[in-house]
C-alpha atoms as a PDB file:
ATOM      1  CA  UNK A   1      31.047 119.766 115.640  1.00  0.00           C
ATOM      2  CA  UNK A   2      34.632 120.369 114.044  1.00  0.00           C
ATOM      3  CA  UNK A   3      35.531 118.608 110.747  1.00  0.00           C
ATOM      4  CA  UNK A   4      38.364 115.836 110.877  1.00  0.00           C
ATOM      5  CA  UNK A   5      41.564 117.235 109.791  1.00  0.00           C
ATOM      6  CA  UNK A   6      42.779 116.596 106.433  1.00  0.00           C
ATOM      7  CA  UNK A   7      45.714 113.689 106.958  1.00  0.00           C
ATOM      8  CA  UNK A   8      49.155 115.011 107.197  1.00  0.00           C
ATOM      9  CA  UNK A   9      51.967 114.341 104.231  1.00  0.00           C
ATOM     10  CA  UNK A  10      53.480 111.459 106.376  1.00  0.00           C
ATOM     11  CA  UNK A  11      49.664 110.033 107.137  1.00  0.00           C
ATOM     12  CA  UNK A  12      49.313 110.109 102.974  1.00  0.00           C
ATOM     13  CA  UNK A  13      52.854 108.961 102.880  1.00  0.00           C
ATOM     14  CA  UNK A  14      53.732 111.946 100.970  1.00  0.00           C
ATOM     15  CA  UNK A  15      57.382 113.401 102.456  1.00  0.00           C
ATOM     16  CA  UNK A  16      57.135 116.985 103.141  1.00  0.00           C
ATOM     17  CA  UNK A  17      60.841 117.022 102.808  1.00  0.00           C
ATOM     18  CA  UNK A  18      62.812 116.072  99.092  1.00  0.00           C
ATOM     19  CA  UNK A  19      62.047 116.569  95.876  1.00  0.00           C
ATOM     20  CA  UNK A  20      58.659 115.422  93.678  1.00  0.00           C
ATOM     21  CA  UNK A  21      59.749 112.072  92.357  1.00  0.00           C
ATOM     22  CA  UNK A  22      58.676 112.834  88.881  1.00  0.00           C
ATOM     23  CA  UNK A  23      61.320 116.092  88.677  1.00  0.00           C
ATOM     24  CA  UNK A  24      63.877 113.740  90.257  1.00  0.00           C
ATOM     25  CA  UNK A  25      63.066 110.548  87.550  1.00  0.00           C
ATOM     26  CA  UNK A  26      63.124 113.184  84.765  1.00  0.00           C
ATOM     27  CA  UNK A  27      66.718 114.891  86.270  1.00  0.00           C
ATOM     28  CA  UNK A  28      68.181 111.055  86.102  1.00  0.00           C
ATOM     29  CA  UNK A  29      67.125 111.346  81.960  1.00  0.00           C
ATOM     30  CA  UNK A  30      64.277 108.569  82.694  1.00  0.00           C
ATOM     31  CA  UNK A  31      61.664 110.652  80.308  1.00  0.00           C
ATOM     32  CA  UNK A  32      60.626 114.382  80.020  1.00  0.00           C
ATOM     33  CA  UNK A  33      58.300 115.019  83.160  1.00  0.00           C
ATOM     34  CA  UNK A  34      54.820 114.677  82.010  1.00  0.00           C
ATOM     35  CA  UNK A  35      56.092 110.869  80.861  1.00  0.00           C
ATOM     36  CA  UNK A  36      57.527 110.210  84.316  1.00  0.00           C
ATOM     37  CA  UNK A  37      53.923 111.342  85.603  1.00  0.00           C
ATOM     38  CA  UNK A  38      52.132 108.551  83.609  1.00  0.00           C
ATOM     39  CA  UNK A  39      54.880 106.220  85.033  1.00  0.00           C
ATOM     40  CA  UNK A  40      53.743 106.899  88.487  1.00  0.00           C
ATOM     41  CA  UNK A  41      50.342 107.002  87.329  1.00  0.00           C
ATOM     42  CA  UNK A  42      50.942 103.647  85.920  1.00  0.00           C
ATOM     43  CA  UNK A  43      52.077 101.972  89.145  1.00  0.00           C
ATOM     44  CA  UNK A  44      55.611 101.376  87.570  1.00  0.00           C
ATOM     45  CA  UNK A  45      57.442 103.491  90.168  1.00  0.00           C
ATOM     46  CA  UNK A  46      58.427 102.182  93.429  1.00  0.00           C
ATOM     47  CA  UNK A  47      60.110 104.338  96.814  1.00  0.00           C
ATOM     48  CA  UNK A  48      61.715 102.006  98.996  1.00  0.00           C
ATOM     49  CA  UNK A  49      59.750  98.938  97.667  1.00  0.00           C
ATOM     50  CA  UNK A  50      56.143 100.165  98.001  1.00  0.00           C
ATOM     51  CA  UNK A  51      54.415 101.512  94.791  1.00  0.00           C
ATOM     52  CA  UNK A  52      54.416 105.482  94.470  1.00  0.00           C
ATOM     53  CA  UNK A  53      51.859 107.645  93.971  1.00  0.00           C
ATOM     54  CA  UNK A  54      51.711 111.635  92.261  1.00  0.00           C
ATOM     55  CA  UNK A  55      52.811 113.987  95.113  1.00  0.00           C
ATOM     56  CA  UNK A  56      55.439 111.724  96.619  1.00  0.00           C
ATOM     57  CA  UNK A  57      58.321 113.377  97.475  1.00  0.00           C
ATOM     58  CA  UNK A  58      61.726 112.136  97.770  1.00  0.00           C
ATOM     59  CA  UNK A  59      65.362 112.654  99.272  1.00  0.00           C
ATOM     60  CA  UNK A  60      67.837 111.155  96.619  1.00  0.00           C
ATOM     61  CA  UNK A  61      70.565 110.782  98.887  1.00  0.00           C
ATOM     62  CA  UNK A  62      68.319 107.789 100.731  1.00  0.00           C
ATOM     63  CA  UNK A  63      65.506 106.873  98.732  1.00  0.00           C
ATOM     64  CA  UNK A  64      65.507 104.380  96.663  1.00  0.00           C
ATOM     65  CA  UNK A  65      63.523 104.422  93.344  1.00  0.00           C
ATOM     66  CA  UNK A  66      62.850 101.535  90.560  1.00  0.00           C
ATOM     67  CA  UNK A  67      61.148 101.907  87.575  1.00  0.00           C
ATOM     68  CA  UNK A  68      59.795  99.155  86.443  1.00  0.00           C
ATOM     69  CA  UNK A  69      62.142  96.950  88.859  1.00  0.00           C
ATOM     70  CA  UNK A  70      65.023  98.550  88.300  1.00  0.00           C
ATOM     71  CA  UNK A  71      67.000 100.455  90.491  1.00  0.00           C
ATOM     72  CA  UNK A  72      66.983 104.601  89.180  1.00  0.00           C
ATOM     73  CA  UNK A  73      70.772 106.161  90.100  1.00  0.00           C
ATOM     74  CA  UNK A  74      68.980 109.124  91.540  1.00  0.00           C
ATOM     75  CA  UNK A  75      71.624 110.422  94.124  1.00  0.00           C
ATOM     76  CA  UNK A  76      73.437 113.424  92.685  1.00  0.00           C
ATOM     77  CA  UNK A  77      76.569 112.065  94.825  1.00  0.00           C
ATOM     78  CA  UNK A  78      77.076 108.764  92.657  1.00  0.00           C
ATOM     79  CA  UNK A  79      79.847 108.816  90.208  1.00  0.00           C
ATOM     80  CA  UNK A  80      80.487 106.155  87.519  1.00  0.00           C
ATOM     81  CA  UNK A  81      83.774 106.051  85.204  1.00  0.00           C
ATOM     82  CA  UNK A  82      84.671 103.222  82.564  1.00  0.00           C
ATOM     83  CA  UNK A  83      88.419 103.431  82.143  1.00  0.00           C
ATOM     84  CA  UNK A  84      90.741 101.495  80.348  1.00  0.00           C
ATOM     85  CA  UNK A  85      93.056 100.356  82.032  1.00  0.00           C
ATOM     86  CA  UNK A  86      96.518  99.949  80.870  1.00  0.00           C
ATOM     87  CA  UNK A  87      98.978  96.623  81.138  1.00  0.00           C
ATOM     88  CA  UNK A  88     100.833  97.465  84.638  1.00  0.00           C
ATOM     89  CA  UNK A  89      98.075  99.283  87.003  1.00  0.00           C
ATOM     90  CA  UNK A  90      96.467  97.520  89.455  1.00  0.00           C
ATOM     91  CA  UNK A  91      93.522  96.863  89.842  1.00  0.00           C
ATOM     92  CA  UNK A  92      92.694  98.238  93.605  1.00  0.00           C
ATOM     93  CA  UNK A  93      91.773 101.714  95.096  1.00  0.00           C
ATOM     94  CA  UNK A  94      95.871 101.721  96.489  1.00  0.00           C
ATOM     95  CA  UNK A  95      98.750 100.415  96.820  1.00  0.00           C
ATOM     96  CA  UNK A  96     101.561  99.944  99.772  1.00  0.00           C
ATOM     97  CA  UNK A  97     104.194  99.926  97.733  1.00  0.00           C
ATOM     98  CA  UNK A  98     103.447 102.726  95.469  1.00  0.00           C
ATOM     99  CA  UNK A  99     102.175 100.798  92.352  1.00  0.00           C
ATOM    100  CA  UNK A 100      99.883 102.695  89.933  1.00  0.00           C
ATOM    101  CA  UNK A 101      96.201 102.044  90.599  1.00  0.00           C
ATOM    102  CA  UNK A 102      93.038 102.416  88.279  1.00  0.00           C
ATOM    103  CA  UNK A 103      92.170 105.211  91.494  1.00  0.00           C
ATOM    104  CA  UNK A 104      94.793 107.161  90.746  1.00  0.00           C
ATOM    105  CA  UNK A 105      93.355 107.662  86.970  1.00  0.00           C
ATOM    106  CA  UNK A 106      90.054 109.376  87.405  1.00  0.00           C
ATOM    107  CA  UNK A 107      89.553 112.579  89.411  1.00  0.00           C
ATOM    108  CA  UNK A 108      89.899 111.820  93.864  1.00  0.00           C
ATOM    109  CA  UNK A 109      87.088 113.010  94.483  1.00  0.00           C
ATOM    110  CA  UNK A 110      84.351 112.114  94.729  1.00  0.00           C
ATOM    111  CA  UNK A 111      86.100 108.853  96.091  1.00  0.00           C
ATOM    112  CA  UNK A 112      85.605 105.665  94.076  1.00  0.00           C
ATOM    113  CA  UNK A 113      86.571 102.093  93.839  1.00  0.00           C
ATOM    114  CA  UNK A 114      87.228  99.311  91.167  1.00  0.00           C
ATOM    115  CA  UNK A 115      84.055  97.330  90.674  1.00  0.00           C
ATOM    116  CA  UNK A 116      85.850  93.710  89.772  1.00  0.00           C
ATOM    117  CA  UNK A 117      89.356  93.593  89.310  1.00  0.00           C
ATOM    118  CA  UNK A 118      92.134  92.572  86.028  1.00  0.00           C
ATOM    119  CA  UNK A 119      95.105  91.509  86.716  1.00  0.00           C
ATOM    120  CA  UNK A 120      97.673  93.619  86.646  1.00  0.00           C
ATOM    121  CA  UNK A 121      98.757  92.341  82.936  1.00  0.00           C
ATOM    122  CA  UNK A 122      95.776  92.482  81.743  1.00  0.00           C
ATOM    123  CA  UNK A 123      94.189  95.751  79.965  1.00  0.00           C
ATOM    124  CA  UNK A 124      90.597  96.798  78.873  1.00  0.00           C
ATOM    125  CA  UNK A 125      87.405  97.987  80.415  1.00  0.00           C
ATOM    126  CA  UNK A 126      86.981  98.311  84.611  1.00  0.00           C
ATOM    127  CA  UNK A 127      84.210 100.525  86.023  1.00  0.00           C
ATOM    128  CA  UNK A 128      85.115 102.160  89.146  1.00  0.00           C
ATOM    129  CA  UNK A 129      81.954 103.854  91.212  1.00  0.00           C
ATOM    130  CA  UNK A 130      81.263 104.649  94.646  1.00  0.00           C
ATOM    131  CA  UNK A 131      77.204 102.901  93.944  1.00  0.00           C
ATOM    132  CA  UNK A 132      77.993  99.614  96.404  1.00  0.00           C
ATOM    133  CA  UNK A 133      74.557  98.358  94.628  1.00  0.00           C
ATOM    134  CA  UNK A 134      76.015  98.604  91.509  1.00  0.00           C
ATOM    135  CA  UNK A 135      79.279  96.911  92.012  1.00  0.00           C
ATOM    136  CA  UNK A 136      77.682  94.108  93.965  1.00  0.00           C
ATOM    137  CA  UNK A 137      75.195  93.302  90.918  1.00  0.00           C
ATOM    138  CA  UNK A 138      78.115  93.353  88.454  1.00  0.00           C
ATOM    139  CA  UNK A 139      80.236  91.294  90.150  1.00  0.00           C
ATOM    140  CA  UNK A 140      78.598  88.590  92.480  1.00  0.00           C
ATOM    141  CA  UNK A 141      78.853  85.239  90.924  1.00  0.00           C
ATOM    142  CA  UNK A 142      75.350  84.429  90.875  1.00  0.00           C
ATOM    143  CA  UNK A 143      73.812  88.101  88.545  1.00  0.00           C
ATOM    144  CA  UNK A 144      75.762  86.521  85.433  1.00  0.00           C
ATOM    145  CA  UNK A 145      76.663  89.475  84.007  1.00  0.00           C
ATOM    146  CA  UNK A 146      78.670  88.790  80.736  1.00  0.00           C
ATOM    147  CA  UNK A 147      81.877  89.847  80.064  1.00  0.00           C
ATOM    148  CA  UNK A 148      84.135  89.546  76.692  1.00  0.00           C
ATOM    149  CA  UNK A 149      87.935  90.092  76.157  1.00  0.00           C
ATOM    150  CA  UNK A 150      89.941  89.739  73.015  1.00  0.00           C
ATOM    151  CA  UNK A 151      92.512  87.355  73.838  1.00  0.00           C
ATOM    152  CA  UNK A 152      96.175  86.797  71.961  1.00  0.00           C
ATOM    153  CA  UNK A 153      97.708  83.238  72.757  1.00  0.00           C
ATOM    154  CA  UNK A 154     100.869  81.688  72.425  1.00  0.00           C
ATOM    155  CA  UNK A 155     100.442  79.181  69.033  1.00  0.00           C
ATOM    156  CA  UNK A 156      97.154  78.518  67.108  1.00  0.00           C
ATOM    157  CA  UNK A 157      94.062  76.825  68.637  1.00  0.00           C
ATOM    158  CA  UNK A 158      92.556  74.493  66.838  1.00  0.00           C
ATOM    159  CA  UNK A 159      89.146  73.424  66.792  1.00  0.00           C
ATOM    160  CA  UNK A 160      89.491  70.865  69.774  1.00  0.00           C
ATOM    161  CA  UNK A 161      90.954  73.468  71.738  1.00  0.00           C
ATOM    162  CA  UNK A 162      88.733  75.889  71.212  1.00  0.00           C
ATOM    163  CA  UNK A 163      86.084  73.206  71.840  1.00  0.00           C
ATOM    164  CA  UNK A 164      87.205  72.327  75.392  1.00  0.00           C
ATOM    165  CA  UNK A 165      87.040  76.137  76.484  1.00  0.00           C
ATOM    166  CA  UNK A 166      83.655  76.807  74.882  1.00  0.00           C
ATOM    167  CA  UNK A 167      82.168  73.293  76.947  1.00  0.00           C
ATOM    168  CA  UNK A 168      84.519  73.981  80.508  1.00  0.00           C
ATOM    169  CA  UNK A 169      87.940  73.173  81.699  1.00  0.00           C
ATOM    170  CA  UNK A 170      88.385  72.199  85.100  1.00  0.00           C
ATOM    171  CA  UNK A 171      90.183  74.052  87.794  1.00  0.00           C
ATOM    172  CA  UNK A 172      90.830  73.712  91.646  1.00  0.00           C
ATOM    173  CA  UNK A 173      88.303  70.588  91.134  1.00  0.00           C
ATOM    174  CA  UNK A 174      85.824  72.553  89.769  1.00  0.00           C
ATOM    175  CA  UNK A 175      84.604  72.972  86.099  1.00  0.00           C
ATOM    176  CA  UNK A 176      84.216  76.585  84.548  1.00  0.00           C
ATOM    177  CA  UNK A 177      80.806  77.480  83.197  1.00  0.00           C
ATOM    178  CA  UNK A 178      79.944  77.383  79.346  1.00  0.00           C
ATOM    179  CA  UNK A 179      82.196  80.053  77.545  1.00  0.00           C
ATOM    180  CA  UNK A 180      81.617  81.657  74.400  1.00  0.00           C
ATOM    181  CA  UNK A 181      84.754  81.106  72.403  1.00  0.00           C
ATOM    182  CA  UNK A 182      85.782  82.107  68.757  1.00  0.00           C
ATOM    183  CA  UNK A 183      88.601  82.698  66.603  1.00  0.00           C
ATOM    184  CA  UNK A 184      89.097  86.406  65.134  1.00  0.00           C
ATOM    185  CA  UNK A 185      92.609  85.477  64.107  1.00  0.00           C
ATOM    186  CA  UNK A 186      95.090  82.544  64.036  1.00  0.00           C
ATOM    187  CA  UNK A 187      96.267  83.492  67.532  1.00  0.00           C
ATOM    188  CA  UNK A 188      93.466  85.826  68.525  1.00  0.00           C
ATOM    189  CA  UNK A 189      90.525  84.225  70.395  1.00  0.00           C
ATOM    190  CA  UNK A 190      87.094  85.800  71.542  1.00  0.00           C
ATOM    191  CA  UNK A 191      86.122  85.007  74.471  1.00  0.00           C
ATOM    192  CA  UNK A 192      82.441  85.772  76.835  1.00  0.00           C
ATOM    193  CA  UNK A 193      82.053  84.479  80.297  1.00  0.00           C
ATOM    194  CA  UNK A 194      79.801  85.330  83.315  1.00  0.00           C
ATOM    195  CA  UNK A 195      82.107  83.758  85.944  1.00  0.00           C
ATOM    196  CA  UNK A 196      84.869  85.919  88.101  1.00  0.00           C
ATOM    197  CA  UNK A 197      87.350  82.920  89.142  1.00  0.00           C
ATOM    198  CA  UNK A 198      90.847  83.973  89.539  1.00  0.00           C
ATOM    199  CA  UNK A 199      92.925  84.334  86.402  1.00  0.00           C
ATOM    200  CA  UNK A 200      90.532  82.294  84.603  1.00  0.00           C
ATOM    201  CA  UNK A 201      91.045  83.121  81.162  1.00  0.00           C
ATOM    202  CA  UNK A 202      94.522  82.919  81.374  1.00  0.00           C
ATOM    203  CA  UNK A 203      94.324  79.312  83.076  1.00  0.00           C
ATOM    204  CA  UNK A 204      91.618  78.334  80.542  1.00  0.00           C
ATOM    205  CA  UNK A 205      94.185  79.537  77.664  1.00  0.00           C
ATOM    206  CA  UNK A 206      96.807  77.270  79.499  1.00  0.00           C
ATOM    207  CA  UNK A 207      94.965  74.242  80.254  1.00  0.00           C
ATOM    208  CA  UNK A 208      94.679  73.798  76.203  1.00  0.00           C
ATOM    209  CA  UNK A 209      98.131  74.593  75.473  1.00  0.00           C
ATOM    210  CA  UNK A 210      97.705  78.188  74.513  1.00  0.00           C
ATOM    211  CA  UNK A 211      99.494  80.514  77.020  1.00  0.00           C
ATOM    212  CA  UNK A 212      98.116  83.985  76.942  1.00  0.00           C
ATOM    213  CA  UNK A 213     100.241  86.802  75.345  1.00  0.00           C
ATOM    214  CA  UNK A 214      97.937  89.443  75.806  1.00  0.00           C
ATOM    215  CA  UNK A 215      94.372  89.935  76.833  1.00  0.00           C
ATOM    216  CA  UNK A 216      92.368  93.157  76.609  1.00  0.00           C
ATOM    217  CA  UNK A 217      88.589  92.744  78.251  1.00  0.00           C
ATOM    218  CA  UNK A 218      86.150  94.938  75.587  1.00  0.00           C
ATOM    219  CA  UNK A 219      82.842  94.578  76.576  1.00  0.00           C
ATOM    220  CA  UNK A 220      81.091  94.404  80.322  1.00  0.00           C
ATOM    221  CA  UNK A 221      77.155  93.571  79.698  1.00  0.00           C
ATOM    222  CA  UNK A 222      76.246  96.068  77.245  1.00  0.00           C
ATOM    223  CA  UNK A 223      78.902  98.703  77.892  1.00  0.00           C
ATOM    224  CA  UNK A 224      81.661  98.684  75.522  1.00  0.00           C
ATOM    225  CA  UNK A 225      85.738  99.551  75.739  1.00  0.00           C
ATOM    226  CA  UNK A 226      85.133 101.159  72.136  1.00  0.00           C
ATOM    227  CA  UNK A 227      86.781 104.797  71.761  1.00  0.00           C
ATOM    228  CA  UNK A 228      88.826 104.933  75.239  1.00  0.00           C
ATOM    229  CA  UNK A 229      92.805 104.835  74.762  1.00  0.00           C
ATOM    230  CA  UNK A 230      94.846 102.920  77.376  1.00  0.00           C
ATOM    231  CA  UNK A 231      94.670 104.889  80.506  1.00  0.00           C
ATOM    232  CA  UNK A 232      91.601 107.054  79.355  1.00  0.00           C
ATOM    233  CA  UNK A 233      88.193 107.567  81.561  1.00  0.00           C
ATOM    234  CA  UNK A 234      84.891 108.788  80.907  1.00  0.00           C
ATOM    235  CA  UNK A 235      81.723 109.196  82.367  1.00  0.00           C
ATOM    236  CA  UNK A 236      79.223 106.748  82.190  1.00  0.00           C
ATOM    237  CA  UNK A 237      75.307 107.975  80.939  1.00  0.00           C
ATOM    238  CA  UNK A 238      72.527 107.588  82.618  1.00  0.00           C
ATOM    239  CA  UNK A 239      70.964 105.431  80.162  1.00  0.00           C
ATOM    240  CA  UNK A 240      74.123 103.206  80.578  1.00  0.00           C
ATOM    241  CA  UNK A 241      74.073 102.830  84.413  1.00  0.00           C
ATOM    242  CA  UNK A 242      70.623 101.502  84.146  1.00  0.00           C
ATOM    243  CA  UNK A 243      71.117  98.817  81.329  1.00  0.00           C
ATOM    244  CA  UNK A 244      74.113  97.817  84.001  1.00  0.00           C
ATOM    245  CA  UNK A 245      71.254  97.936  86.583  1.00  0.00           C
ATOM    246  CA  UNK A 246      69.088  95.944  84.433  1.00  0.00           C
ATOM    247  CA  UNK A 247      72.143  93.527  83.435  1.00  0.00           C
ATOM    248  CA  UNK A 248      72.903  92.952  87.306  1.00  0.00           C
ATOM    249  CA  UNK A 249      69.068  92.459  88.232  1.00  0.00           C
ATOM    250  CA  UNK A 250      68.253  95.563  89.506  1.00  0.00           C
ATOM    251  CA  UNK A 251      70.441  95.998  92.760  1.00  0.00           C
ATOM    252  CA  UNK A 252      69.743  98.270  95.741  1.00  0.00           C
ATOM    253  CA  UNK A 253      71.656 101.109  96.866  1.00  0.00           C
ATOM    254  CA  UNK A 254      74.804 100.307  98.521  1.00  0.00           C
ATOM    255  CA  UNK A 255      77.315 102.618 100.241  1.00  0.00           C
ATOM    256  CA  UNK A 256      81.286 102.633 100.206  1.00  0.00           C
ATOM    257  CA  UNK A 257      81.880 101.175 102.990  1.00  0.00           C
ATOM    258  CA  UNK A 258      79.596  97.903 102.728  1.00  0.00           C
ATOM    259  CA  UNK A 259      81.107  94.901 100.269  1.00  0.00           C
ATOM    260  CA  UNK A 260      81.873  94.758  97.850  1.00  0.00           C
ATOM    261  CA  UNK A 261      83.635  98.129  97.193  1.00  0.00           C
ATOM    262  CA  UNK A 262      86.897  98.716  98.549  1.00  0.00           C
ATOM    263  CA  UNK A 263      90.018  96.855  99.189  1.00  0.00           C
ATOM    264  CA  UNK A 264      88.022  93.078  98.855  1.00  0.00           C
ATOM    265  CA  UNK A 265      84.625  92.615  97.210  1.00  0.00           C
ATOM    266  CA  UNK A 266      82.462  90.413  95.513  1.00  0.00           C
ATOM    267  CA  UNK A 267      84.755  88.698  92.963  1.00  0.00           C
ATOM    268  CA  UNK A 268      87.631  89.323  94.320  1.00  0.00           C
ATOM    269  CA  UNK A 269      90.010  87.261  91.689  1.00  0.00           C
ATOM    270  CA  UNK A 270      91.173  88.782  88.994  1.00  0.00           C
ATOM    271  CA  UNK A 271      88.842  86.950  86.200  1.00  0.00           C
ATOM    272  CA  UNK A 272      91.491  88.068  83.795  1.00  0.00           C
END
């Protein structure tokens, strides 16, 4: 009498193909190896939505991997920049009539896209990535991610004015969420909000009297503008991309092609 085989990799669910998935969570800087082992060990690792166990294997390039909920960047082809970008560059990957675009500022290749948009006055922080999972949780309406902007005005707001952005103003028929507003100067407002309706600072600014002179956005959920000059890039870290994932809710994978990167995407007004 023979004795039963011992069940194959894909029987165990245990790829025979990729990488071990603690060598992979410890290449995307989530701990040194051996932690990433008690991770798995810990059921706080998921593969494509089911719970991991040690000896899984797994292709970055199409896996997807959470720790604790959250969505790992584990794909050695995903790029992230935060650039500032300057008054007069659009916001968009081109442009017919031969505008300057925040594309043309970081390196072609791999190919990226804005994630969000400023208007082309505007200035300040914009991520561009090609991680359509990413981009979707930063900019769909309903994640809330926060997003701040120093904000000169025409005059000085006073307290009412100030008041009436902080509680909503309404436009097209339709009042804007709670704002955080405050004053950093006699013309200089701070200003947080979570929405992406077009130009809506700007209208805000004008629906209390206080036309905009100049607005700079510093701050997108916990990544800051701080230490880029106007029309600078850098890469973002690891640790950064997944406070972003955490921020946005812990997004899936998405691909270049699907919304919202490109040409039109989630949020497609400039907020700013």
């Amino acid at each position: 009498m023979t004795s039963p085989s011992p069940p194959s990799n894909s029987e165990a669910g245990v790829s025979s193909q990729g990488e071990r998935l603690q060598k992979v969570l410890a290449a995307a800087g989530i701990a040194s190896r051996r932690r990433c082992e008690e991770l798995i060990a810990e059921g706080r690792v998921r593969v494509n939505g089911v719970t991991a166990s040690l000896g899984k294997r797994v292709d970055s390039r199409i896996d997807t991997v959470s720790v604790d909920g959250v969505r790992i960047a584990t794909d050695p082809g995903l790029v992230y920049y935060a650039l500032n970008k300057p008054a007069g560059v659009l916001s968009s990957a081109a442009d017919p009539a031969g505008r300057p675009t925040v594309v043309s500022l970081v390196p072609p290749d791999p190919r990226v896209f804005p994630v969000g948009r400023l208007d082309a006055d505007s200035e300040g922080l914009i991520f561009l990535c090609n991680d359509g999972g990413l981009a979707y949780a930063l900019t769909h309406p309903s994640k809330g991610v926060d997003k701040e902007y120093l904000v000169r005005v025409h005059g000085h707001p006073k307290a009412g004015a100030i008041r009436r952005m902080r509680e909503g103003i309404d436009l097209d028929g339709r009042r804007t969420a709670p704002a955080k507003v405050s004053l950093v100067e006699a013309d200089l407002l701070k200003v947080t909000i979570h929405e992406g309706r077009n130009r809506q600072i700007r209208r805000m600014a004008e629906a209390v009297g206080h036309p905009v002179r100049q607005l700079v956005r510093t701050r997108i959920g916990p990544v800051r503008l701080a230490g880029l000059t106007p029309g600078a890039y850098r890469l973002l870290s690891q640790e950064e991309v997944r406070k972003l994932e955490r921020a946005g809710g812990g997004s899936p994978h998405g691909s270049p092609e699907g919304a919202p990167l490109g040409g039109q995407h989630a949020g497609s007004g400039t907020d700013a």
